[in-house]
PDB file of N, CA and C in Angstrom:
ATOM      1  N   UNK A   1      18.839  41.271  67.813  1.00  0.00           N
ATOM      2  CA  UNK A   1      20.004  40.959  67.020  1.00  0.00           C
ATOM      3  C   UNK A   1      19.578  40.924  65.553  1.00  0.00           C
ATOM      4  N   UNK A   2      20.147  41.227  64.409  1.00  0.00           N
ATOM      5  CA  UNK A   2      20.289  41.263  63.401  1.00  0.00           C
ATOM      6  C   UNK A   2      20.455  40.140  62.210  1.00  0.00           C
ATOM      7  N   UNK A   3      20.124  39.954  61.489  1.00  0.00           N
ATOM      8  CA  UNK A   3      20.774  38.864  60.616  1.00  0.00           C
ATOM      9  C   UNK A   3      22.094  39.410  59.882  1.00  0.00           C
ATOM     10  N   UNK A   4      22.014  40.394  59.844  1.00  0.00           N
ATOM     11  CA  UNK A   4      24.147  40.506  59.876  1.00  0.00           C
ATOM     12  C   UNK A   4      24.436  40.011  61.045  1.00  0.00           C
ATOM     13  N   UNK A   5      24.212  39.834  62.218  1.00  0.00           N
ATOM     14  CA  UNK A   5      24.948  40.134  63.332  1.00  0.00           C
ATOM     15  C   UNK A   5      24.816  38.369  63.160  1.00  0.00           C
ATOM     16  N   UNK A   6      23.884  37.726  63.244  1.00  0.00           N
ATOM     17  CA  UNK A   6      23.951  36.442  63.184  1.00  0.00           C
ATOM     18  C   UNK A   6      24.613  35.349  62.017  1.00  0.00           C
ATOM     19  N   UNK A   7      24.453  35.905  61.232  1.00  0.00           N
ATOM     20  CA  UNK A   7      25.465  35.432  59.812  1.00  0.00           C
ATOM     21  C   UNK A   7      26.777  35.512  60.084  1.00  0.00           C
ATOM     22  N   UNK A   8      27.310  36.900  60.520  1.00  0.00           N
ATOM     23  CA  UNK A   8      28.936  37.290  60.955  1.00  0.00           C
ATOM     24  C   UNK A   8      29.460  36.175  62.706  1.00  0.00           C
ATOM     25  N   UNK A   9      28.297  36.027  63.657  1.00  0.00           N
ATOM     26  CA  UNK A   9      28.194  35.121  64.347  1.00  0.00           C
ATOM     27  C   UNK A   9      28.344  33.433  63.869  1.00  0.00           C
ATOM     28  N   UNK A  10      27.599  33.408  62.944  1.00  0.00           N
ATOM     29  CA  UNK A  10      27.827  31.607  62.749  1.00  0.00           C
ATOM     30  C   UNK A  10      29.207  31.574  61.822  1.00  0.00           C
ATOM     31  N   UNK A  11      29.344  32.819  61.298  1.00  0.00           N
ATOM     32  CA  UNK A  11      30.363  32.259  60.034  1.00  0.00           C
ATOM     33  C   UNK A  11      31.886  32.620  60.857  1.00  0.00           C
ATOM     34  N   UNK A  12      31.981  33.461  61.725  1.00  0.00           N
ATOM     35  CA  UNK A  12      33.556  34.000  61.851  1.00  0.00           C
ATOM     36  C   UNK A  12      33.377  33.619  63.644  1.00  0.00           C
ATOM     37  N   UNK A  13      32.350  33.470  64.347  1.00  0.00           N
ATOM     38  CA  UNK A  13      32.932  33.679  65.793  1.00  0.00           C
ATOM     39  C   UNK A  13      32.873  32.427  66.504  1.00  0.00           C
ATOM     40  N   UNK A  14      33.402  32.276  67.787  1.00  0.00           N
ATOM     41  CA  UNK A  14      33.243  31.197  68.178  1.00  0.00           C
ATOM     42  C   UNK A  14      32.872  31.602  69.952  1.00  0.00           C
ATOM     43  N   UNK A  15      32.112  30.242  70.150  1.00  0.00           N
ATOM     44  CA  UNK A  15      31.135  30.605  71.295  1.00  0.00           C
ATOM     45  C   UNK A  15      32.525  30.552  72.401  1.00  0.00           C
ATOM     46  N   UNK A  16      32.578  31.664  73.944  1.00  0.00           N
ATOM     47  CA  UNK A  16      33.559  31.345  74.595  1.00  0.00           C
ATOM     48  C   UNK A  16      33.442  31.191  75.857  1.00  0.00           C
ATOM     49  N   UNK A  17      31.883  31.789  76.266  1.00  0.00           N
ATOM     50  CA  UNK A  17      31.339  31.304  77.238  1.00  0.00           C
ATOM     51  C   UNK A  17      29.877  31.878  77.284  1.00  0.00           C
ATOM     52  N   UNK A  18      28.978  31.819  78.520  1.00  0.00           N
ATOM     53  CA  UNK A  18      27.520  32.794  78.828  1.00  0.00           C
ATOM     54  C   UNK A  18      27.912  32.823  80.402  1.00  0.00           C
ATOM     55  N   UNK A  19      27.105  34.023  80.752  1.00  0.00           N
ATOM     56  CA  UNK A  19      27.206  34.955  82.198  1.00  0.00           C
ATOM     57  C   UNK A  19      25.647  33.906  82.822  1.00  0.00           C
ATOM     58  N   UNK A  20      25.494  34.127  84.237  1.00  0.00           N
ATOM     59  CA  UNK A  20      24.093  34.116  85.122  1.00  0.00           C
ATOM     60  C   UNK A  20      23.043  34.837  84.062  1.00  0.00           C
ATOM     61  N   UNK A  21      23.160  35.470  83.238  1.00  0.00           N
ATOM     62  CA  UNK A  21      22.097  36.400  82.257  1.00  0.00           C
ATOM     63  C   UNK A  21      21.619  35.710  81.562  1.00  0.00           C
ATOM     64  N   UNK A  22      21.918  35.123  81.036  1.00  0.00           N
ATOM     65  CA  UNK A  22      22.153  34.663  79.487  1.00  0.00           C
ATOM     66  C   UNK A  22      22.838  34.929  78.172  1.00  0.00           C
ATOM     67  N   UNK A  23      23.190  36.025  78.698  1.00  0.00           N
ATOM     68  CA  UNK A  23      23.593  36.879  77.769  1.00  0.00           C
ATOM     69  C   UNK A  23      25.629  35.365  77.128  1.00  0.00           C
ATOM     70  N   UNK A  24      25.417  35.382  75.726  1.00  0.00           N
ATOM     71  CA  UNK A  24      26.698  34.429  75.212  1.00  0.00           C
ATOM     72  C   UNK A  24      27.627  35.599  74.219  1.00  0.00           C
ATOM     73  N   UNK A  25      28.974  35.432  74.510  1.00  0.00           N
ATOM     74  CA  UNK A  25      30.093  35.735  74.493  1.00  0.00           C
ATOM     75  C   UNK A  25      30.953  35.004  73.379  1.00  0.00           C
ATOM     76  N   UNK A  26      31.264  35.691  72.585  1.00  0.00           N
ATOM     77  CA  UNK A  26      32.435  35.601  71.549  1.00  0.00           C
ATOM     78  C   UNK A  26      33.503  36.140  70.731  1.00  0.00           C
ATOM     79  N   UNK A  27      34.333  35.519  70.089  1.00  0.00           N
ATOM     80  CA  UNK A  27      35.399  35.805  69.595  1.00  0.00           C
ATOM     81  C   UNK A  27      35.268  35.741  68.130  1.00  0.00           C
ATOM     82  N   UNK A  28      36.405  36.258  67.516  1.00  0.00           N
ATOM     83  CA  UNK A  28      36.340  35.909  66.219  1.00  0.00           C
ATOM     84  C   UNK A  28      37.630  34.501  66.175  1.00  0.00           C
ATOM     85  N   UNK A  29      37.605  34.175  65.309  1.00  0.00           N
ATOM     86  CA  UNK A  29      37.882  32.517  65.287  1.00  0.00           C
ATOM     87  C   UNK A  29      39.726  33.023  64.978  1.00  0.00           C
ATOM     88  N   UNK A  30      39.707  34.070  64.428  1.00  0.00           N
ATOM     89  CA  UNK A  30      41.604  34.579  64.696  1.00  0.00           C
ATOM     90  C   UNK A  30      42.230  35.360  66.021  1.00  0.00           C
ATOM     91  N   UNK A  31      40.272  35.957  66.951  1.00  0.00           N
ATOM     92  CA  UNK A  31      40.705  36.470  68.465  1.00  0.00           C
ATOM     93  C   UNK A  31      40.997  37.917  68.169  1.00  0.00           C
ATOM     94  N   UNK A  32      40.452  38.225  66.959  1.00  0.00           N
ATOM     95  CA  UNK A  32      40.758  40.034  67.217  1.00  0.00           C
ATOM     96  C   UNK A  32      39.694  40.855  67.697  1.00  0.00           C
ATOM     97  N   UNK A  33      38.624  40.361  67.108  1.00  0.00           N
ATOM     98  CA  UNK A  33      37.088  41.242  67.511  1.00  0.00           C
ATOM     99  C   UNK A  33      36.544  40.266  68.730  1.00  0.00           C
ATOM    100  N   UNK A  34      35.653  40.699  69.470  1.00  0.00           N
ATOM    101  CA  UNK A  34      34.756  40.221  70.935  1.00  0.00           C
ATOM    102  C   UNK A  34      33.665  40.775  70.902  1.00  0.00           C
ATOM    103  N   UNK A  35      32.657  40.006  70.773  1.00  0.00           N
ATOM    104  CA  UNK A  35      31.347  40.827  70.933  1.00  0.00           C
ATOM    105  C   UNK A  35      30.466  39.769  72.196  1.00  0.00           C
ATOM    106  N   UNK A  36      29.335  40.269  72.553  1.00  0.00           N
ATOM    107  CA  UNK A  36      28.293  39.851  73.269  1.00  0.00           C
ATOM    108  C   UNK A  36      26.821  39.513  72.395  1.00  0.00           C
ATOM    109  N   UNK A  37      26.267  38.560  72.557  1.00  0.00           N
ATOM    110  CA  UNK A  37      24.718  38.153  72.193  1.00  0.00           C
ATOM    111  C   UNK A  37      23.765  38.548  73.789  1.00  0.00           C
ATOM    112  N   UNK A  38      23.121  39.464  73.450  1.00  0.00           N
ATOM    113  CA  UNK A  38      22.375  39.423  74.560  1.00  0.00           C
ATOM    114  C   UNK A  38      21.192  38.596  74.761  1.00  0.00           C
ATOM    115  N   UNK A  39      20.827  38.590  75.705  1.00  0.00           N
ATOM    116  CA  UNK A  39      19.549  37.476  76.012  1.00  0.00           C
ATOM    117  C   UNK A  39      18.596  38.308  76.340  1.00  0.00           C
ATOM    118  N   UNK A  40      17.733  38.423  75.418  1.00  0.00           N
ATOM    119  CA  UNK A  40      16.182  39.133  75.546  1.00  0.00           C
ATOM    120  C   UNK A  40      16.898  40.291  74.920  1.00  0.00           C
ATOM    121  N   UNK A  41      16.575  41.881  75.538  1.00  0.00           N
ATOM    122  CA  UNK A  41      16.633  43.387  75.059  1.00  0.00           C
ATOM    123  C   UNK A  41      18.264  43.905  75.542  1.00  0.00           C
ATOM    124  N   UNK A  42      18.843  43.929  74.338  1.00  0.00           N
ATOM    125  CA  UNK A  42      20.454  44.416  74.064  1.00  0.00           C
ATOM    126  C   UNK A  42      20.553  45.848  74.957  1.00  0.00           C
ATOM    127  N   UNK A  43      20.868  45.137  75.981  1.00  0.00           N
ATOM    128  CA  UNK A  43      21.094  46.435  77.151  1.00  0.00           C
ATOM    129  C   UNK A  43      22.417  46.472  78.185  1.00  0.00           C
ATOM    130  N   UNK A  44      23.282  47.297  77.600  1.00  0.00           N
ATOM    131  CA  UNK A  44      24.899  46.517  78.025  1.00  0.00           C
ATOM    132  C   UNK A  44      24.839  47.128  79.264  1.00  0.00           C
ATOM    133  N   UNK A  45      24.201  47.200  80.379  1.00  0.00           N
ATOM    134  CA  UNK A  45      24.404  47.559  82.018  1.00  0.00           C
ATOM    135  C   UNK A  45      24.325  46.318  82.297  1.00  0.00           C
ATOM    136  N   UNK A  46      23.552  44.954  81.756  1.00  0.00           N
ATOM    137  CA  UNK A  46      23.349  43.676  81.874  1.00  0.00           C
ATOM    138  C   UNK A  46      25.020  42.715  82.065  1.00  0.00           C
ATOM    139  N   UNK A  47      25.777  43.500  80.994  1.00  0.00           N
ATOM    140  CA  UNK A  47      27.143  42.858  80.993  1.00  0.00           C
ATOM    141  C   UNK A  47      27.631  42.943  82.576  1.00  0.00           C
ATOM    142  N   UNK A  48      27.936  41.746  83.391  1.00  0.00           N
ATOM    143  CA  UNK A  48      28.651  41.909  84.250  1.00  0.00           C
ATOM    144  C   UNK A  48      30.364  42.437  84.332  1.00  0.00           C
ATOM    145  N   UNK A  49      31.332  42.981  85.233  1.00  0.00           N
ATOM    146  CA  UNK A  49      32.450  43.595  85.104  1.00  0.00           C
ATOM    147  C   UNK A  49      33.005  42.452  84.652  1.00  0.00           C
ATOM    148  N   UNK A  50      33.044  41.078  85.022  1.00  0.00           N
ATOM    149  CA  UNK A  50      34.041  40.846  84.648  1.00  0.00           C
ATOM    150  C   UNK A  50      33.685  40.434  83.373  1.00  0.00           C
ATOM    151  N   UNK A  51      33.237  40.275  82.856  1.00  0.00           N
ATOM    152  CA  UNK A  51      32.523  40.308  80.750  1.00  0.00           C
ATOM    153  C   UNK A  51      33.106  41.444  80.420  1.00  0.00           C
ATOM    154  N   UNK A  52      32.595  42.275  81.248  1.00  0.00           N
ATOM    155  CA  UNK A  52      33.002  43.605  80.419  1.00  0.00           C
ATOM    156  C   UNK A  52      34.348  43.831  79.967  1.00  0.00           C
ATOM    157  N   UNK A  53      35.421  43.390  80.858  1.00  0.00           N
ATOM    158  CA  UNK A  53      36.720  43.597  80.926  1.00  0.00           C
ATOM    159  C   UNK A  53      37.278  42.934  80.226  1.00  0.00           C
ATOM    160  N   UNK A  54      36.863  41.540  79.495  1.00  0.00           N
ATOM    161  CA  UNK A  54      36.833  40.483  78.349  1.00  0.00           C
ATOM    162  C   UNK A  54      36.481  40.996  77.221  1.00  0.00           C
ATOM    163  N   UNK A  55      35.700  42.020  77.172  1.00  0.00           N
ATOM    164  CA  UNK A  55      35.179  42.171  76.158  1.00  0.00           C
ATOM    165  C   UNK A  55      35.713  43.505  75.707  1.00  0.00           C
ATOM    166  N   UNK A  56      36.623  43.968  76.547  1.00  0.00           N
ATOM    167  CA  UNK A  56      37.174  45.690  76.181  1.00  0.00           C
ATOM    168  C   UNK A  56      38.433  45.602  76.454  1.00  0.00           C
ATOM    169  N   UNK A  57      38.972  44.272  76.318  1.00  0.00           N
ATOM    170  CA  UNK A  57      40.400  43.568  76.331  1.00  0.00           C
ATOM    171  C   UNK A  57      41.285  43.983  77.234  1.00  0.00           C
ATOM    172  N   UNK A  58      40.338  44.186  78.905  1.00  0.00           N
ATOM    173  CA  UNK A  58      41.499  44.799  79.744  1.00  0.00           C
ATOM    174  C   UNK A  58      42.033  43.485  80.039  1.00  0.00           C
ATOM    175  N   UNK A  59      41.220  41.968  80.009  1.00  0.00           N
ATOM    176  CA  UNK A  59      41.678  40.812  80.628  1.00  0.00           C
ATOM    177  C   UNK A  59      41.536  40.231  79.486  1.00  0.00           C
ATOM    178  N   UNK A  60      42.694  38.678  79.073  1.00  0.00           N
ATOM    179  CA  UNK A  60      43.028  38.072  78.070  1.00  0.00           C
ATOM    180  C   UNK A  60      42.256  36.779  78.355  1.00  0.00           C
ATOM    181  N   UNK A  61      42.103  36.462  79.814  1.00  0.00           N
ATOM    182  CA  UNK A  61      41.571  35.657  80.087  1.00  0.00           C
ATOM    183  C   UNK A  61      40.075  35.436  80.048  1.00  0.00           C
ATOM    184  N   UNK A  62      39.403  34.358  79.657  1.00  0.00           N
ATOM    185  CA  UNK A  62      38.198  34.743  80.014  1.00  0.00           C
ATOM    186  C   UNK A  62      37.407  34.067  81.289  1.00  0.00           C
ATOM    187  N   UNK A  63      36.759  35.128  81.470  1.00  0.00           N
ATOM    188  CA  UNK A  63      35.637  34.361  83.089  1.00  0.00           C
ATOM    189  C   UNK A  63      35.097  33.476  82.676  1.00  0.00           C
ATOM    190  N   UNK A  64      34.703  32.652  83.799  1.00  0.00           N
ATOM    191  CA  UNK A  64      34.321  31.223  84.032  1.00  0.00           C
ATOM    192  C   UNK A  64      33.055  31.588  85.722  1.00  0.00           C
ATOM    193  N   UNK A  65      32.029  30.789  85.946  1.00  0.00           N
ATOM    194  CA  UNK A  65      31.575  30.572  87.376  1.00  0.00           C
ATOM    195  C   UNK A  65      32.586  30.894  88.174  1.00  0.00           C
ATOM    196  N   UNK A  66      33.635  30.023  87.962  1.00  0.00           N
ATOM    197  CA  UNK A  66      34.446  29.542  89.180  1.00  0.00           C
ATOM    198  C   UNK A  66      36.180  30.255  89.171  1.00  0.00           C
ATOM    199  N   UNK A  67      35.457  31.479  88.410  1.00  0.00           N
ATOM    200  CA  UNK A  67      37.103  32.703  88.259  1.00  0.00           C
ATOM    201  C   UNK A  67      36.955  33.233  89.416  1.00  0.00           C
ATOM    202  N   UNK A  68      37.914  33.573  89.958  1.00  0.00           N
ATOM    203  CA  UNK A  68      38.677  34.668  90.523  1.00  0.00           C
ATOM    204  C   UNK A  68      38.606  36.189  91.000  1.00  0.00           C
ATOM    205  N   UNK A  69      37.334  36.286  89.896  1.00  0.00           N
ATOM    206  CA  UNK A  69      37.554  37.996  89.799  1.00  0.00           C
ATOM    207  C   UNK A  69      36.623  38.232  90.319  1.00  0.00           C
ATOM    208  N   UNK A  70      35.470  37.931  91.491  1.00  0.00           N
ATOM    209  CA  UNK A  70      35.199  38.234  92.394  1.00  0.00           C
ATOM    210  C   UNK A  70      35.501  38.471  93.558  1.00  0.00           C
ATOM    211  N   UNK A  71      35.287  39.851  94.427  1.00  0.00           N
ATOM    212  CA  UNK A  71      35.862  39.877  95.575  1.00  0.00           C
ATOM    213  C   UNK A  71      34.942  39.640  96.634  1.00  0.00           C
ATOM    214  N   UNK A  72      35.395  39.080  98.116  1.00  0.00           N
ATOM    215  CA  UNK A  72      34.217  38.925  99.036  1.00  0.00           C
ATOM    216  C   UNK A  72      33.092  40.112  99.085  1.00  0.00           C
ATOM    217  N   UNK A  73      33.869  41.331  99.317  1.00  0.00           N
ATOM    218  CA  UNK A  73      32.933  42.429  99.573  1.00  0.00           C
ATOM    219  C   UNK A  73      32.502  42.689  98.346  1.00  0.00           C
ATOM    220  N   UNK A  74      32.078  42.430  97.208  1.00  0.00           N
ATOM    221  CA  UNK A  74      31.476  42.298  96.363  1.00  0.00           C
ATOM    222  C   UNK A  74      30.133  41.968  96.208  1.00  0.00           C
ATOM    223  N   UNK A  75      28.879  42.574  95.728  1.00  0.00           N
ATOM    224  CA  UNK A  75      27.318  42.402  95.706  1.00  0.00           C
ATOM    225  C   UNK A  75      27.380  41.757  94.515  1.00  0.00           C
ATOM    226  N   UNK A  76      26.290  41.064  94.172  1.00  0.00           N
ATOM    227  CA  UNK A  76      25.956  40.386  92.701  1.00  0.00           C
ATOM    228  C   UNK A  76      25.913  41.634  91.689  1.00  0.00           C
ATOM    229  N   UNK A  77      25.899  41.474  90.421  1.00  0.00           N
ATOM    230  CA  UNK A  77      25.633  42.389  89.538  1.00  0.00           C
ATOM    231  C   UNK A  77      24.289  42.744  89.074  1.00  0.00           C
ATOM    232  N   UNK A  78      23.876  43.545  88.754  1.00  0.00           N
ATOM    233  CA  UNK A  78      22.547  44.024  88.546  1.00  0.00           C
ATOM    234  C   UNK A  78      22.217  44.685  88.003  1.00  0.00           C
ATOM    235  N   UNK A  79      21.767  44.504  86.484  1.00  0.00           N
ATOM    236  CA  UNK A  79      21.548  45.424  85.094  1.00  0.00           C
ATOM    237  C   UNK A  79      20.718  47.021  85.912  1.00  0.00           C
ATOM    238  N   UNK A  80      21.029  47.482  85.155  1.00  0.00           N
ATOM    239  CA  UNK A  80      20.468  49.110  85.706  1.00  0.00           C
ATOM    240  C   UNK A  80      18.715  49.327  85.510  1.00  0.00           C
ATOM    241  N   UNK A  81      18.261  49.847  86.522  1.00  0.00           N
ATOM    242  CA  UNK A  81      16.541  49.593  86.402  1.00  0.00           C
ATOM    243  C   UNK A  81      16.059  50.541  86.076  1.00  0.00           C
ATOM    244  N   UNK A  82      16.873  51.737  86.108  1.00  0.00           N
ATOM    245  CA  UNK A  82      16.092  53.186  85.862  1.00  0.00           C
ATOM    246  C   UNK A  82      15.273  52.628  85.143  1.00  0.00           C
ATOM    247  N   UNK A  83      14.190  53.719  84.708  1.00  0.00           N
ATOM    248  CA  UNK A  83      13.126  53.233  84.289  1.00  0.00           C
ATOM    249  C   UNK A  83      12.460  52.602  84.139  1.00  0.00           C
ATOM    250  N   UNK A  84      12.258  51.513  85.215  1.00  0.00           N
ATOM    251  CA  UNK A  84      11.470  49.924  85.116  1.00  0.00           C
ATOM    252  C   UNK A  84      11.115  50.594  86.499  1.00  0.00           C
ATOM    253  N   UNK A  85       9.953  49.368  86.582  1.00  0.00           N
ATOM    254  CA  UNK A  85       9.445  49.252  88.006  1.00  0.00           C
ATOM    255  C   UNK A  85      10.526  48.859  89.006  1.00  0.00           C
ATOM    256  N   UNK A  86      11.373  48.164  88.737  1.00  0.00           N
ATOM    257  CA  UNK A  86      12.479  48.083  89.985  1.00  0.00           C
ATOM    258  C   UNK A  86      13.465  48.893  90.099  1.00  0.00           C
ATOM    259  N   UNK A  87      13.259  50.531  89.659  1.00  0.00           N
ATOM    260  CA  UNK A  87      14.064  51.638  89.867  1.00  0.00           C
ATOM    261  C   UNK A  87      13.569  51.657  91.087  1.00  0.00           C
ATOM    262  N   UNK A  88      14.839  52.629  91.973  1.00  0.00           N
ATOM    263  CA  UNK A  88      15.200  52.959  93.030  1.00  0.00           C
ATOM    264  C   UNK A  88      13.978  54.123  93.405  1.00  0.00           C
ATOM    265  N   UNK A  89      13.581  54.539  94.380  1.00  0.00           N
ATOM    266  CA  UNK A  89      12.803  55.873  94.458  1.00  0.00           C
ATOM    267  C   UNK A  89      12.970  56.101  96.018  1.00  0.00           C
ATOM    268  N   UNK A  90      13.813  57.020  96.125  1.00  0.00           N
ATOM    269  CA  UNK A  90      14.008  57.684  97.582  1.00  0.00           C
ATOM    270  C   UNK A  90      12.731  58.102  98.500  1.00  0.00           C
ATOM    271  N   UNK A  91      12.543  57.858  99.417  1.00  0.00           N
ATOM    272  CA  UNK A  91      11.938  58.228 100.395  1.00  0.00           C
ATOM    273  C   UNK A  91      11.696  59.666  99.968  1.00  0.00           C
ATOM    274  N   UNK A  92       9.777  60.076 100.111  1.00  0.00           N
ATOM    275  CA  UNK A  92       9.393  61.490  99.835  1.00  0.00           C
ATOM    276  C   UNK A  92       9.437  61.526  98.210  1.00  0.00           C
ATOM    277  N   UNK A  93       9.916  60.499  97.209  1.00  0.00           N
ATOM    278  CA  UNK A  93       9.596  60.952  95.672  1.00  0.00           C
ATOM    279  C   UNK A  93       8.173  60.544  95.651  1.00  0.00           C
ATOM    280  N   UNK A  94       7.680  61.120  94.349  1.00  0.00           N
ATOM    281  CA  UNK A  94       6.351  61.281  93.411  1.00  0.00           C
ATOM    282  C   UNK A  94       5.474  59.539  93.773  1.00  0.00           C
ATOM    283  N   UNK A  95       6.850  58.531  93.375  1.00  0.00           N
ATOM    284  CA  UNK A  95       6.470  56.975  93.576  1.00  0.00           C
ATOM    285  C   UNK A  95       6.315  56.673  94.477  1.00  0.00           C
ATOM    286  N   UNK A  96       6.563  57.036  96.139  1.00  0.00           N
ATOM    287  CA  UNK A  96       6.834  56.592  96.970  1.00  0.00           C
ATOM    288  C   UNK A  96       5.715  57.081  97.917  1.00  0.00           C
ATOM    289  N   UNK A  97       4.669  57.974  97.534  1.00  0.00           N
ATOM    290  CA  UNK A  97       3.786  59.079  97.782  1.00  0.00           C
ATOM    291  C   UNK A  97       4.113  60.633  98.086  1.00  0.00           C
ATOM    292  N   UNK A  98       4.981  60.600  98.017  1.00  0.00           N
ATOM    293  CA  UNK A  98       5.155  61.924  98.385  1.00  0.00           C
ATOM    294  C   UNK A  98       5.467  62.568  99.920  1.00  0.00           C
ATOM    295  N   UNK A  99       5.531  61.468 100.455  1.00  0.00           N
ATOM    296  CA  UNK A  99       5.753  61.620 101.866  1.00  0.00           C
ATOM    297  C   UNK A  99       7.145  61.640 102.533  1.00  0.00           C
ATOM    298  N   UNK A 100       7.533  62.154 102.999  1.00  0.00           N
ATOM    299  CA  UNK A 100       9.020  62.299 103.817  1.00  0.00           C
ATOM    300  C   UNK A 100       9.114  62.699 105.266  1.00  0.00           C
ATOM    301  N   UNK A 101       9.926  62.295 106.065  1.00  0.00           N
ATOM    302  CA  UNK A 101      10.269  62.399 107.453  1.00  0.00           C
ATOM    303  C   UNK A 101      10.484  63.832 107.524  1.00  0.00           C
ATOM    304  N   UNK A 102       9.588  65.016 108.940  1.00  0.00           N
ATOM    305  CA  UNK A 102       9.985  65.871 109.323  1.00  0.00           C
ATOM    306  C   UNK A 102      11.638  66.222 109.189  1.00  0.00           C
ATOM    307  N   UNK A 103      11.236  67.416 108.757  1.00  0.00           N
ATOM    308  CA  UNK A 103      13.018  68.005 108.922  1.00  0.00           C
ATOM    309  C   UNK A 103      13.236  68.037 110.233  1.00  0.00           C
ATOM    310  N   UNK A 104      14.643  67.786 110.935  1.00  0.00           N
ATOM    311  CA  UNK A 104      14.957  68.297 112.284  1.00  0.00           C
ATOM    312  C   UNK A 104      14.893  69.402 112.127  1.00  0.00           C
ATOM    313  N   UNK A 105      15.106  70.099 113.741  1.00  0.00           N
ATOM    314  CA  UNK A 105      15.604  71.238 114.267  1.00  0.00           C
ATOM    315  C   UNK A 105      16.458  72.284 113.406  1.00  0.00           C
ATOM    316  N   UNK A 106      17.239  71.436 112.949  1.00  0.00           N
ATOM    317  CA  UNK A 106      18.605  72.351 112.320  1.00  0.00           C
ATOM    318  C   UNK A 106      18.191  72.640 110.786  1.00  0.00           C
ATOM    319  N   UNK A 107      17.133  72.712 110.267  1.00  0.00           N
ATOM    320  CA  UNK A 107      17.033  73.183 109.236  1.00  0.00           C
ATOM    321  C   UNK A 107      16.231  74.529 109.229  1.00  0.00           C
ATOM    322  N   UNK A 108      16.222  75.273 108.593  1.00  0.00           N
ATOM    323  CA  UNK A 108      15.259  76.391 108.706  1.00  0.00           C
ATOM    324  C   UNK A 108      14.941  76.612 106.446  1.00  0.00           C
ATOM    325  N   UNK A 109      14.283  76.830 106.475  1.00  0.00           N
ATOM    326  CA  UNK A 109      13.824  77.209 104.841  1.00  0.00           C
ATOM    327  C   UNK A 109      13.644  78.402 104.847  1.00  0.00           C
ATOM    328  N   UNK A 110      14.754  78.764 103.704  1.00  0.00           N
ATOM    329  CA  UNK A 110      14.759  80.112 103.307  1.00  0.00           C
ATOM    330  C   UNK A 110      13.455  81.077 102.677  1.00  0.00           C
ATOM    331  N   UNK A 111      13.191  81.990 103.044  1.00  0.00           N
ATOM    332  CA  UNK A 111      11.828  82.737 102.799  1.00  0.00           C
ATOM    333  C   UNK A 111      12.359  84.144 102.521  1.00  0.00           C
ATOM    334  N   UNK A 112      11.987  84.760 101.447  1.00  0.00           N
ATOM    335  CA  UNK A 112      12.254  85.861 100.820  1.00  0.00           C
ATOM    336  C   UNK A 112      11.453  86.902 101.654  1.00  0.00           C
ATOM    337  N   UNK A 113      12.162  88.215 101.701  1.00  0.00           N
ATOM    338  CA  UNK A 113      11.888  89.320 102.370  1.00  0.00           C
ATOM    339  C   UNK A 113      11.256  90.306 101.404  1.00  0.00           C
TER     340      UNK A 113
END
């Protein structure tokens, strides 16, 4: 974060809540602008949906723990890992060794004549 960003923070916004992240949430003190303070490295996959939707004024309301806008079949949220050690790596990639399950039967690999 910036010392503009923190000057324009203490002087015009007001705190309106923080997510499981850390990441804290505000307004401007007349409610026209919304921004986010992130916690640690400003990486908006971190914003959970329902922040996000607060913050891109699809909802007027804002989330709380104990809102609503979770659904049962719903997983926790989870900043995006590409590139970290807790990226995804399919079975048979480079990370994973290189190893993959026999093809069945029904495949054949094309070979030039």
């Amino acid at each position: 974060m910036t010392i503009g960003t923190r000057l324009y923070t203490w002087w015009k916004g007001e705190e309106v809540g923080k997510d499981r992240f850390g990441n804290r949430y505000f307004r401007e003190k007349g409610g026209a602008r919304r921004w986010v303070l992130y916690d640690g490295e400003a990486e908006a996959s971190k914003v959970p949906a329902e922040w996000h939707a607060w913050l891109h004024k699809t909802v007027d309301r804002v989330p709380s723990e104990n809102s609503a806008f979770a659904q049962s079949w719903e997983k926790p949220h989870e900043a995006n890992a590409t590139g970290s050690a807790e990226a995804y790596h399919p079975p048979g990639s480079l990370h994973e060794g290189a190893r993959r399950a026999k093809a069945t039967g029904d495949y054949e690999p094309w070979r030039p004549s």
